[in-house]
Protein backbone atom coordinates (compact mmCIF):
# COMPACT_ATOMS: atom_id res chain seq x y z
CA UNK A 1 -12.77 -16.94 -13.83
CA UNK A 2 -10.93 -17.35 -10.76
CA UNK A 3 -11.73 -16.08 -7.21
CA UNK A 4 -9.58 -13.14 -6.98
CA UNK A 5 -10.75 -12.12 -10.71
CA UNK A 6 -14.24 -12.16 -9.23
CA UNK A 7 -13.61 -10.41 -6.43
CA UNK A 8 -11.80 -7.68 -8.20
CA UNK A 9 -15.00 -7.15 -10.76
CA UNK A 10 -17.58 -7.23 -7.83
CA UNK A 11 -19.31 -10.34 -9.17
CA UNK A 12 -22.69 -11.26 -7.07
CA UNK A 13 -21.34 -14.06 -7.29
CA UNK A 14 -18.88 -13.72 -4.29
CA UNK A 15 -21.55 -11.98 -2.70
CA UNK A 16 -21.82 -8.07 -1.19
CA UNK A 17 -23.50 -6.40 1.21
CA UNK A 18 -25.81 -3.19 0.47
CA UNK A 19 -22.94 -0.67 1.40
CA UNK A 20 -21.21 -2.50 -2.13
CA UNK A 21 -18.49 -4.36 0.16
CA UNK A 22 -17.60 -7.95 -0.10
CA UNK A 23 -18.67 -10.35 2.28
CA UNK A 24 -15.15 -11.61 3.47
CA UNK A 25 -14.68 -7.58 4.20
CA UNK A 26 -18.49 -7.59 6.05
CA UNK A 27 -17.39 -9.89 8.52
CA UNK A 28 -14.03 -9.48 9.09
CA UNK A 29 -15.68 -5.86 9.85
CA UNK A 30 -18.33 -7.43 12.55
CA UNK A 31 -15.14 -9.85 13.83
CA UNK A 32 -12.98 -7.08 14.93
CA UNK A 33 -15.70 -5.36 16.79
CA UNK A 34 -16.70 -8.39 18.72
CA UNK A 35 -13.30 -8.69 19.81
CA UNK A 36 -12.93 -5.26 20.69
CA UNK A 37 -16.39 -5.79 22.99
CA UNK A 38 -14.97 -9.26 24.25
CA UNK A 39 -11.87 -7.31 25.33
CA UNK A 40 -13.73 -4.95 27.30
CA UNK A 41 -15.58 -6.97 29.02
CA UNK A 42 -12.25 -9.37 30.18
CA UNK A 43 -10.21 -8.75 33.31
CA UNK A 44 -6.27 -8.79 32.00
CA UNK A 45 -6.01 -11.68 34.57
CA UNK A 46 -8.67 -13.64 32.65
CA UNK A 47 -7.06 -12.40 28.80
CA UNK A 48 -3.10 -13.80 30.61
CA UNK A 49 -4.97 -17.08 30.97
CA UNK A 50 -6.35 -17.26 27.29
CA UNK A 51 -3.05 -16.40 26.16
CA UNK A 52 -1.11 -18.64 28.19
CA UNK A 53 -3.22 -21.34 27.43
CA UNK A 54 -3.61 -20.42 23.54
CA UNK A 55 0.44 -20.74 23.68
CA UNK A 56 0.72 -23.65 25.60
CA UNK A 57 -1.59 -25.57 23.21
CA UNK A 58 0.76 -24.12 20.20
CA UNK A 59 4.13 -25.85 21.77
CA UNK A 60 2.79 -28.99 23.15
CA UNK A 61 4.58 -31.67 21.74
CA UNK A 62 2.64 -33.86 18.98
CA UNK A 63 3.01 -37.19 18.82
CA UNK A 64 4.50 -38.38 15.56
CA UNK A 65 4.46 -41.98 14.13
């Protein structure tokens, strides 16, 4: 049985936490909150320099041989 079969039967195998959700959907759950409370707690000076640095890594040229 694939993984998507599984996931659509609920099979302990894939794993689920006691409120019957999955455990992809548990802590994709706990993910967005921690970014919500690392938000927060950032200055938007300090969240420009994440970004511009985040996008800055994404267009520097690669070297390709």
């Amino acid at each position: 049985m694939d993984r998507a079969a599984r996931r659509r039967r609920g099979s302990p195998e894939e794993g689920t936490d006691d409120a019957g959700m999955d455990t992809t959907t548990a802590a994709a759950k706990l993910g967005k909150l921690g970014g919500i409370a690392r938000r927060k707690n950032l200055t938007a000076e300090k969240r420009r320099e994440i970004a511009q640095k985040a996008a800055a890594a994404r267009w520097e040229k690669k070297d390709v041989e």
